[in-house]
N, C-alpha and C. Protein backbone atom coordinates (compact mmCIF):
# COMPACT_ATOMS: atom_id res chain seq x y z
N UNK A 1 21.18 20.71 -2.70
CA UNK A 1 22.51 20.92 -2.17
C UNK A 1 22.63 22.37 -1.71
N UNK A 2 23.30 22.49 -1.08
CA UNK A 2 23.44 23.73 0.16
C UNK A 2 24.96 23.97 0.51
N UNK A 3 25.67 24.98 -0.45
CA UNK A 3 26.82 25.64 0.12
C UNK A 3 26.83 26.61 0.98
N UNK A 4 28.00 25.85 2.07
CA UNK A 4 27.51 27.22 2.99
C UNK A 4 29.08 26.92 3.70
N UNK A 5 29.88 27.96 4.61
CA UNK A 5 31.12 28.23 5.11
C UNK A 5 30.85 28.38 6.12
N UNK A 6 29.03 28.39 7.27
CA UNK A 6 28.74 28.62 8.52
C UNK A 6 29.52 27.24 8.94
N UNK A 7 29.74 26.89 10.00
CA UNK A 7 29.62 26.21 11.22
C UNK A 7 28.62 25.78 11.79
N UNK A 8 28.18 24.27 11.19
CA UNK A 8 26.49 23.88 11.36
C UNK A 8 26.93 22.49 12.54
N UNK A 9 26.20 22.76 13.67
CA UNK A 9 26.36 21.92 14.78
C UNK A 9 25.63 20.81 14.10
N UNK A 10 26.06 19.24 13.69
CA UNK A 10 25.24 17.82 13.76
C UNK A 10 23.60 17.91 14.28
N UNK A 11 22.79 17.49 14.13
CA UNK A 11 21.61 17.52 14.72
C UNK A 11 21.60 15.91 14.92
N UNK A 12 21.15 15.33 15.76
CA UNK A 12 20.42 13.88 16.45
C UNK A 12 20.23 13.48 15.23
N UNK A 13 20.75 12.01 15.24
CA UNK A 13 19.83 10.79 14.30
C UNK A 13 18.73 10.74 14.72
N UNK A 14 17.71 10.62 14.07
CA UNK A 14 16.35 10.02 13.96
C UNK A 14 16.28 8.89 14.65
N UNK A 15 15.12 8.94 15.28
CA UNK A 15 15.36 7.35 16.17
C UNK A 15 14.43 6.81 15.51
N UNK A 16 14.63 5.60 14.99
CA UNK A 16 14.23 4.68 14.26
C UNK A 16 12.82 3.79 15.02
N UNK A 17 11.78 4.02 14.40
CA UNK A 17 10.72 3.76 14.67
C UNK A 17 9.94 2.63 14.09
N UNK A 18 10.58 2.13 13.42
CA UNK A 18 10.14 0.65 12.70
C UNK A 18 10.31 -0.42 12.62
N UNK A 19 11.25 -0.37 13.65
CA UNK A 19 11.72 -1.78 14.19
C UNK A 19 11.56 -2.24 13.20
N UNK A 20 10.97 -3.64 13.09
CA UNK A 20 10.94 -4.93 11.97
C UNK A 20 9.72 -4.47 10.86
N UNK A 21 9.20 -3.77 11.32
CA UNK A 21 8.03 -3.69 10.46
C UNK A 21 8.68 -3.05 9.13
N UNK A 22 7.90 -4.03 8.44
CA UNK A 22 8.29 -4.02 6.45
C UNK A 22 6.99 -3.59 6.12
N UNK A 23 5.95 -2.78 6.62
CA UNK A 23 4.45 -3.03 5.64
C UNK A 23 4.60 -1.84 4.36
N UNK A 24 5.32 -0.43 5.01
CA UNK A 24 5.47 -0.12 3.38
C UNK A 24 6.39 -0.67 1.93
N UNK A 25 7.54 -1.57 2.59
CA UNK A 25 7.94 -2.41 1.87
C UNK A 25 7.05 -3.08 1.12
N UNK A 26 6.27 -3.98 2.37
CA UNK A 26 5.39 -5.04 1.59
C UNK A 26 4.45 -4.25 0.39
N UNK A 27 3.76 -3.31 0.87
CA UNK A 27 2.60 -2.71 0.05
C UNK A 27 3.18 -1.92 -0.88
N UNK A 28 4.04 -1.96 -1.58
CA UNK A 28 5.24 -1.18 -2.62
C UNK A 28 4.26 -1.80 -4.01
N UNK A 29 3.81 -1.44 -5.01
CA UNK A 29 3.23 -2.37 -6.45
C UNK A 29 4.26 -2.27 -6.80
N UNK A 30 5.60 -1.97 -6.78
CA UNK A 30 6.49 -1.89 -7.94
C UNK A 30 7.87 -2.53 -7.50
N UNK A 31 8.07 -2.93 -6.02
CA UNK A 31 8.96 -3.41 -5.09
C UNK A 31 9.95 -2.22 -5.17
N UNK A 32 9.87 -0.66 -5.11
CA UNK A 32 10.61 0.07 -5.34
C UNK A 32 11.43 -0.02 -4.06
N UNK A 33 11.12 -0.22 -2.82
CA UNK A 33 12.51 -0.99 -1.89
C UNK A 33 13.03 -2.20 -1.74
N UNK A 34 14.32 -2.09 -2.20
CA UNK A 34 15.20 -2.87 -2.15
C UNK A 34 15.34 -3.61 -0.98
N UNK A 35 15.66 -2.42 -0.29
CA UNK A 35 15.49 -2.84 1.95
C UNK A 35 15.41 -1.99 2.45
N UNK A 36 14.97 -1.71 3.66
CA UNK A 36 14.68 -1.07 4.34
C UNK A 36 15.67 0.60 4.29
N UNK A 37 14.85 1.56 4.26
CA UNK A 37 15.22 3.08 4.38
C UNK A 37 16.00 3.12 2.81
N UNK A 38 15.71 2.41 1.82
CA UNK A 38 16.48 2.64 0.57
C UNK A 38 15.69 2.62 -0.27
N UNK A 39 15.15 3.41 -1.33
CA UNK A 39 13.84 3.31 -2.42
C UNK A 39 14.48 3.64 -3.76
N UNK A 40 14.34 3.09 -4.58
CA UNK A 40 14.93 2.88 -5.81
C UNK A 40 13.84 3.64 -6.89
N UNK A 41 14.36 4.77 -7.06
CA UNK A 41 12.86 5.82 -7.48
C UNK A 41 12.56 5.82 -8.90
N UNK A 42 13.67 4.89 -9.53
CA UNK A 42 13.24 3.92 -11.09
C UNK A 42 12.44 3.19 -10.71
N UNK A 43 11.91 2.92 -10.01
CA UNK A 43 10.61 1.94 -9.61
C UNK A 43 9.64 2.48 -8.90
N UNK A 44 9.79 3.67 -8.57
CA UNK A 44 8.90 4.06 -7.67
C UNK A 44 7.70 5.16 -8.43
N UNK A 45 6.36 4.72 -8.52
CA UNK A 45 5.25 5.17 -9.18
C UNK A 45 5.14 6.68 -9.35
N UNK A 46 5.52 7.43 -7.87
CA UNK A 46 5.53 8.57 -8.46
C UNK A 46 6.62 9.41 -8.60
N UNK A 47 7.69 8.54 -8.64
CA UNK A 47 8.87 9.11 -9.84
C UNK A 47 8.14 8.74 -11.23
N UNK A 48 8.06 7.42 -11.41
CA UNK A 48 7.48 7.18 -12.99
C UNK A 48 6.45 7.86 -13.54
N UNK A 49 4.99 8.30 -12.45
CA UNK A 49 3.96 9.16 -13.14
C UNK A 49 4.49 10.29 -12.85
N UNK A 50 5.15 11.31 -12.44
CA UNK A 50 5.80 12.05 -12.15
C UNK A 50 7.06 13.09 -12.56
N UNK A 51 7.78 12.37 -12.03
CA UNK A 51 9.13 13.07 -12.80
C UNK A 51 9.34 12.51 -13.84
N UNK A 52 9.50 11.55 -14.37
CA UNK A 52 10.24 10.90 -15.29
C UNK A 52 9.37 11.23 -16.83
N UNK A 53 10.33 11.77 -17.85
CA UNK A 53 9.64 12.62 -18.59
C UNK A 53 10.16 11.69 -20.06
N UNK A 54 10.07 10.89 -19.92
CA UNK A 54 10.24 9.62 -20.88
C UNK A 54 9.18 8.77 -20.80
N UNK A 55 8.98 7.72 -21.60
CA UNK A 55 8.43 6.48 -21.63
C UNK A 55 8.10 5.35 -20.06
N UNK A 56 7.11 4.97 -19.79
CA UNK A 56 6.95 4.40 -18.55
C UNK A 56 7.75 2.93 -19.24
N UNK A 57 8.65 2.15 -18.65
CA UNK A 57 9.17 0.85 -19.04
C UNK A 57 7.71 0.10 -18.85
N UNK A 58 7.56 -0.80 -19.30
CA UNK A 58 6.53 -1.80 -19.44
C UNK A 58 6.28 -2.92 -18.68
N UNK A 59 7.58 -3.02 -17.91
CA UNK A 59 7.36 -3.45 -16.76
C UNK A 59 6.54 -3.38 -15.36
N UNK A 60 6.27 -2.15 -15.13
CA UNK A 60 5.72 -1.44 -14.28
C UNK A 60 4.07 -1.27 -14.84
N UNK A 61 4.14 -1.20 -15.69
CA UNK A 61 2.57 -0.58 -16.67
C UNK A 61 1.31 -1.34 -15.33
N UNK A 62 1.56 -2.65 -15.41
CA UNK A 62 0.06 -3.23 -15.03
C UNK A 62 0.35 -2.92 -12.95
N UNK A 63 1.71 -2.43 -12.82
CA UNK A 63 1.20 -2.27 -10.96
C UNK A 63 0.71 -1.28 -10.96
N UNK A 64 1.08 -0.10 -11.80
CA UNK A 64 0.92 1.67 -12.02
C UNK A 64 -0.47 1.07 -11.95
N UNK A 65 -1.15 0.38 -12.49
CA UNK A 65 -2.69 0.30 -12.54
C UNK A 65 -3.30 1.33 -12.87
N UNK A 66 -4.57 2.26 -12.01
CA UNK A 66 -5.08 3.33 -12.67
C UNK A 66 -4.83 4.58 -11.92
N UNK A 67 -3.20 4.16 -11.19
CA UNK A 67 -2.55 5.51 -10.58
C UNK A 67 -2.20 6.52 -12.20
N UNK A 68 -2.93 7.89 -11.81
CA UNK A 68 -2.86 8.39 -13.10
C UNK A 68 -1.27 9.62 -12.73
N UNK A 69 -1.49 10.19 -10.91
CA UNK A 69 -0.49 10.87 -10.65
C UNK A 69 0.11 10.37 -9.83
N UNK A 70 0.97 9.87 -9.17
CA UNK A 70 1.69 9.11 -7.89
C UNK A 70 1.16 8.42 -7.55
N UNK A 71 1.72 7.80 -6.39
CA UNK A 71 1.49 7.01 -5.13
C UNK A 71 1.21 7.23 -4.19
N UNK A 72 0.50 6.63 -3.28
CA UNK A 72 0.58 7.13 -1.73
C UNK A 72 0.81 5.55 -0.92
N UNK A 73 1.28 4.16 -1.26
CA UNK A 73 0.53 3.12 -1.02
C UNK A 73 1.44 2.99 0.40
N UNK A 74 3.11 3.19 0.09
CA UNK A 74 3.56 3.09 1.08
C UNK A 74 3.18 3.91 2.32
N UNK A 75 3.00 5.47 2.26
CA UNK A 75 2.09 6.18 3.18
C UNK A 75 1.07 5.44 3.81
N UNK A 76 0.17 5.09 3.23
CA UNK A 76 -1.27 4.24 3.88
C UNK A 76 -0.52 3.30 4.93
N UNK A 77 0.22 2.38 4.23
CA UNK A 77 0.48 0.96 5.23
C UNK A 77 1.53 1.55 6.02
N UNK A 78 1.89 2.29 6.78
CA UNK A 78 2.58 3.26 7.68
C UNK A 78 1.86 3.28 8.87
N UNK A 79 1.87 2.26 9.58
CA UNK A 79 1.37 1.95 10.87
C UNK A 79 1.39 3.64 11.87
N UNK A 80 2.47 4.23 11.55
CA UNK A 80 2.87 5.80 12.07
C UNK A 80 1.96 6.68 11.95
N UNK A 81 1.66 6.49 10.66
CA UNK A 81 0.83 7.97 9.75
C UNK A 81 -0.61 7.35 10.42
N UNK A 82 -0.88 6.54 11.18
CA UNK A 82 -2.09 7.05 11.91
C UNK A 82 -2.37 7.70 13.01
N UNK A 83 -1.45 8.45 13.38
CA UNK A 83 -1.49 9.68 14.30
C UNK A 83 -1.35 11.12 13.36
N UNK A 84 -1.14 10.87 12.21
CA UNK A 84 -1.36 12.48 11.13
C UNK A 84 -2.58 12.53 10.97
N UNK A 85 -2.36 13.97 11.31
CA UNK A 85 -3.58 14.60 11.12
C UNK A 85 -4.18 14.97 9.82
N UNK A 86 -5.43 15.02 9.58
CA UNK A 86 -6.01 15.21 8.01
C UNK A 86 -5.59 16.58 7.90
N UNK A 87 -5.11 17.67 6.50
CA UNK A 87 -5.00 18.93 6.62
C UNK A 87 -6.29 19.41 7.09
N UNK A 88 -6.17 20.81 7.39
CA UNK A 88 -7.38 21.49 7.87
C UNK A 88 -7.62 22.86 6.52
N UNK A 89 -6.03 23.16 5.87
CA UNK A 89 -6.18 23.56 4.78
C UNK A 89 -7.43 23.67 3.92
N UNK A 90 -8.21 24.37 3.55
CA UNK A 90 -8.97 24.20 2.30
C UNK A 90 -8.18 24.02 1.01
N UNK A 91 -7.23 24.74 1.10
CA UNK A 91 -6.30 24.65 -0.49
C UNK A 91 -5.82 23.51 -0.33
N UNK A 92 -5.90 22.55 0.38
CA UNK A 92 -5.00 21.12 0.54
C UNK A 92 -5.65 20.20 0.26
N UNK A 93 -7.17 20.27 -0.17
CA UNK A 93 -8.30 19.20 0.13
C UNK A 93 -8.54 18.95 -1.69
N UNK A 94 -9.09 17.47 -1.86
CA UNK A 94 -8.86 17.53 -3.20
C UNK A 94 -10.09 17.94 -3.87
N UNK A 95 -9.93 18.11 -5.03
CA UNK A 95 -11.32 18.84 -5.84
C UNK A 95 -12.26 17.54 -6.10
N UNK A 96 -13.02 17.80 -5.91
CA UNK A 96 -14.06 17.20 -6.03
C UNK A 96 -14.04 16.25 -7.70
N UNK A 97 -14.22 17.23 -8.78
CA UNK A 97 -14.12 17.38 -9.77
C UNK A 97 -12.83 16.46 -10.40
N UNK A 98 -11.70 16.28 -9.52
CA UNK A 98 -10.28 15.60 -9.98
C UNK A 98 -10.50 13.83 -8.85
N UNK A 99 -11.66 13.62 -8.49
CA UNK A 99 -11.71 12.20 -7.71
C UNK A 99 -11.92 11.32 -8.48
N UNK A 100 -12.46 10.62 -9.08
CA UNK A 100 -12.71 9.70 -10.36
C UNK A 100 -13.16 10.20 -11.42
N UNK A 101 -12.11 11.01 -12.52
CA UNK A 101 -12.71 11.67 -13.56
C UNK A 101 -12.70 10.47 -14.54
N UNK A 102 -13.76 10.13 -15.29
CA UNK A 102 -13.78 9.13 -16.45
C UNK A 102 -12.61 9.32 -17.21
N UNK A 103 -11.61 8.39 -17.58
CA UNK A 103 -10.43 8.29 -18.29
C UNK A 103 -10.59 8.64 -19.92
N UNK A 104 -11.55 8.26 -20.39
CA UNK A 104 -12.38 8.84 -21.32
C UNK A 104 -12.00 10.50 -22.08
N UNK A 105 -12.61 11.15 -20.63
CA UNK A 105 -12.85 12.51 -20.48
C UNK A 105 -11.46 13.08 -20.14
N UNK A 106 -10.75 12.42 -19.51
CA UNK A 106 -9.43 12.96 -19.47
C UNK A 106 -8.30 12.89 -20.61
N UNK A 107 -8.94 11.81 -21.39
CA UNK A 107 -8.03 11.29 -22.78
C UNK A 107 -8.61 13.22 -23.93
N UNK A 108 -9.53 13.21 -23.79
CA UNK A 108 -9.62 14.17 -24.80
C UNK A 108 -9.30 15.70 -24.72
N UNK A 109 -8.76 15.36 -23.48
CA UNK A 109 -8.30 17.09 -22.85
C UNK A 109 -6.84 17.36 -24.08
N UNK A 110 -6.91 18.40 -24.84
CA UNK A 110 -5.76 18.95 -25.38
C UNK A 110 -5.20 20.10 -24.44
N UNK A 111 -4.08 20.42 -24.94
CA UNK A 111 -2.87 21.46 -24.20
C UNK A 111 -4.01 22.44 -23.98
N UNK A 112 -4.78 23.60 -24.35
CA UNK A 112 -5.59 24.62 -23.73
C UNK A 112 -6.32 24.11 -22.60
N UNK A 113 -6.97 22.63 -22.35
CA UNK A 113 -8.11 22.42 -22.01
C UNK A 113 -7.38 21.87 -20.44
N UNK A 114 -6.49 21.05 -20.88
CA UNK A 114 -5.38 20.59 -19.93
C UNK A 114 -5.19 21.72 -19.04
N UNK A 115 -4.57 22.28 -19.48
CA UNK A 115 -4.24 23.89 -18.47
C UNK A 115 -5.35 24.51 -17.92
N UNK A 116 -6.26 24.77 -18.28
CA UNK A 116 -7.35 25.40 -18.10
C UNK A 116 -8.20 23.96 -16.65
N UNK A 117 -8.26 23.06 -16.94
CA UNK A 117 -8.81 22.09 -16.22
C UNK A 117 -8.14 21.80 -14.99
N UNK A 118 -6.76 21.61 -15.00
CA UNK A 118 -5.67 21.54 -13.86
C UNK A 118 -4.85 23.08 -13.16
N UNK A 119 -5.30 23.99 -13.82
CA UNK A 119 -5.08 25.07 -13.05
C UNK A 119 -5.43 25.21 -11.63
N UNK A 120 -4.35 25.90 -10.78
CA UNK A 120 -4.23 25.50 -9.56
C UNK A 120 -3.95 24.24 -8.84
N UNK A 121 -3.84 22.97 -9.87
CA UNK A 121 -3.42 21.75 -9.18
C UNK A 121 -2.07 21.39 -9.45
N UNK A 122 -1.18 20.73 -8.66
CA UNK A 122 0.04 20.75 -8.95
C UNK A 122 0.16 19.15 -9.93
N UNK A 123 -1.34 18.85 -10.69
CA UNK A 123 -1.30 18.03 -11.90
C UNK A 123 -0.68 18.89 -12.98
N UNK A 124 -0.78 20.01 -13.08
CA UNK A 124 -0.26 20.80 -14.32
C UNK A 124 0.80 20.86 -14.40
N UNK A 125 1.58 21.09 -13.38
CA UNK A 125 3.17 20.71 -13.50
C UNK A 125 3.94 19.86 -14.27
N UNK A 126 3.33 18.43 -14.56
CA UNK A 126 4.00 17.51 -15.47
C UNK A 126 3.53 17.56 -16.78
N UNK A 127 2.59 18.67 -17.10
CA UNK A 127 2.12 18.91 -18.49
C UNK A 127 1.43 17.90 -19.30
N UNK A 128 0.43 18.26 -19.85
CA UNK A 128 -0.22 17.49 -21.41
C UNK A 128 0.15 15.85 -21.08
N UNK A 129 1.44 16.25 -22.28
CA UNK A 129 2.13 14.93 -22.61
C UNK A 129 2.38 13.72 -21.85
N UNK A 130 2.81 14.14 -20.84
CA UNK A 130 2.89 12.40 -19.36
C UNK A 130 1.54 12.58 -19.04
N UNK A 131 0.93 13.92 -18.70
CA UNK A 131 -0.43 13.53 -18.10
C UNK A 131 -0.97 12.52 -19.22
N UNK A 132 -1.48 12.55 -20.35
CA UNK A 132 -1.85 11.55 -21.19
C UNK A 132 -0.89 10.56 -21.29
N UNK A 133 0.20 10.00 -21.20
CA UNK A 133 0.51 8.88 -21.25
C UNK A 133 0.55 7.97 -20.06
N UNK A 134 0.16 8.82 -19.07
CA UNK A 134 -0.16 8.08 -17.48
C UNK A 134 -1.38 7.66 -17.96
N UNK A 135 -2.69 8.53 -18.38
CA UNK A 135 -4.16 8.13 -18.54
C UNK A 135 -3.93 6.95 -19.43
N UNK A 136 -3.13 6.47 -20.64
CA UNK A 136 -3.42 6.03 -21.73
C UNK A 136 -2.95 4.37 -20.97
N UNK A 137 -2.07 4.41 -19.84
CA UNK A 137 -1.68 3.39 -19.18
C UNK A 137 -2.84 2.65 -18.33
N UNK A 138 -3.43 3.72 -17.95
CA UNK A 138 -4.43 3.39 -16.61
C UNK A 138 -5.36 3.08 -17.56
N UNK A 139 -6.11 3.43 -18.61
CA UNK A 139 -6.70 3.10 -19.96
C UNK A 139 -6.21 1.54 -20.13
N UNK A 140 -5.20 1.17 -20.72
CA UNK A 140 -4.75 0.09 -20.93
C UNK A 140 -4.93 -1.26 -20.15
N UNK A 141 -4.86 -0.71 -18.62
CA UNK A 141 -4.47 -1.73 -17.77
C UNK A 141 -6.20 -1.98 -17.38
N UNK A 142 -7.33 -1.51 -17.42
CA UNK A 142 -8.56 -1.55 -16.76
C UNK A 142 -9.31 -2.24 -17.50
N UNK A 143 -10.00 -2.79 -16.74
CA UNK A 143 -11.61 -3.96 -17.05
C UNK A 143 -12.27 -3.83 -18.33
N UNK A 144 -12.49 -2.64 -18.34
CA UNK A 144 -13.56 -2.29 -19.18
C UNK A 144 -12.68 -0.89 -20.20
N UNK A 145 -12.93 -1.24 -21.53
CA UNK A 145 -12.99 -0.17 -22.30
C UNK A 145 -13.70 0.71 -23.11
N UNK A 146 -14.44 1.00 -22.15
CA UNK A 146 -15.37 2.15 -22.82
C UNK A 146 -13.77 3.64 -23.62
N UNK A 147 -13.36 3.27 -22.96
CA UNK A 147 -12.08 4.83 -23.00
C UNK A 147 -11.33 4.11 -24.51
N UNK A 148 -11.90 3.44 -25.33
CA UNK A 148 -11.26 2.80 -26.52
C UNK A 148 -10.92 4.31 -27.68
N UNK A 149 -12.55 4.15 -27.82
CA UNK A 149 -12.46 5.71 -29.17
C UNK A 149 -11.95 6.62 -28.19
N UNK A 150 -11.44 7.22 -27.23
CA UNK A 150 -10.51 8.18 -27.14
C UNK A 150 -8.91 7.91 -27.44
N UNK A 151 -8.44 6.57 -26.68
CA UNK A 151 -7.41 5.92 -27.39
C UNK A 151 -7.40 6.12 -28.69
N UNK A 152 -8.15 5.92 -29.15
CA UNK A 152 -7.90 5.81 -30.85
C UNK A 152 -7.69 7.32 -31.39
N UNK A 153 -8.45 7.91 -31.04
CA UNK A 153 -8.00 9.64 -31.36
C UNK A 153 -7.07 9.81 -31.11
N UNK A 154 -5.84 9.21 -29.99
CA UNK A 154 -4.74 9.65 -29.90
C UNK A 154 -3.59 9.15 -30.94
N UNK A 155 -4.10 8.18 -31.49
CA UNK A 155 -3.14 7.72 -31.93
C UNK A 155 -2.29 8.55 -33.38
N UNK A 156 -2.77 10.18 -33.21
CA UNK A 156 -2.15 10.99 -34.37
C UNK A 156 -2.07 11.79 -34.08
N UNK A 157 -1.33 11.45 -32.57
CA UNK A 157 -1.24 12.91 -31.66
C UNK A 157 0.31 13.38 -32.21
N UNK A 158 0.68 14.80 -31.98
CA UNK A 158 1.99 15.21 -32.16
C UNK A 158 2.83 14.51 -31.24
N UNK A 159 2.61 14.42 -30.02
CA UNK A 159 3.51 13.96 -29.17
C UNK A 159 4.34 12.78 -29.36
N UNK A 160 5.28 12.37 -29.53
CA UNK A 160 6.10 11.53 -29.26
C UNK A 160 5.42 10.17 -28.25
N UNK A 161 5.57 11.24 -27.04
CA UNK A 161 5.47 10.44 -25.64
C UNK A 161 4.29 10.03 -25.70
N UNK A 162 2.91 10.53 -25.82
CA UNK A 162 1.84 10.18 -25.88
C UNK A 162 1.71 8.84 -26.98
């Protein structure tokens, strides 16, 4: 929000470029739109891995799948966003190191190691605590549990949320 006493001339509506097309609708895991140009961000993955600094409802658990930080799904199916350009940024490009880290290996990160590991990524921002209860979800919901005995170490963690 923005107080201000200037005299701000209207700028142009947006011209609407999507005619009928629903595909980020369709490709939503969580149906976080209702309808069109309206997103309901209690449903939306990266409000839930994200902002939301409570408990993931259990509803959502198995679409979140092994999204550990947001979403991008509606982005992808954005018939539009294939004229964006990839950044050219180096600071924009992802670490190598943060592309499929074993869930495992991410379960046993404590608060020093956490910080120290996500420094410089804007994963550190949501801290420790959701970061592990996003992993412990994506843990939950997957094929295979090798990531069991780290689960189990958590289970006498201080955290609440975790």
């Amino acid at each position: 929000t923005i107080f201000t006493t200037a005299e701000l001339k209207p700028d142009q509506a947006e011209i609407d470029h999507c005619g009928s097309c629903r595909a980020c609708l369709d490709a939503c895991p969580t149906d976080a739109f209702p309808s069109p140009y309206r997103l309901d961000a209690r449903r939306c993955i990266s409000y839930l891995t994200i902002e939301n600094k409570g408990p993931i409802p259990h509803e959502f658990r198995e679409a979140i799948g092994n999204r550990i930080y947001g979403c991008d799904d509606c982005l992808a199916a954005c018939p539009w966003n294939k004229f964006a350009r990839a950044a050219s940024e180096a600071k924009l490009a992802a670490r190598e190191d943060l592309r499929e880290p074993p869930l495992s290996e991410l379960l046993a990160l404590d608060d020093a190691a956490f910080r120290a590991f996500f420094s410089g990524s804007p994963v550190k921002r949501i801290g420790r605590d959701r970061f592990i209860r996003n992993v412990l979800i994506a843990a939950g919901v997957s094929e295979a549990s090798p990531e069991l005995p780290a689960v189990r170490g958590l289970l006498d963690d201080g955290s609440p949320l975790v």
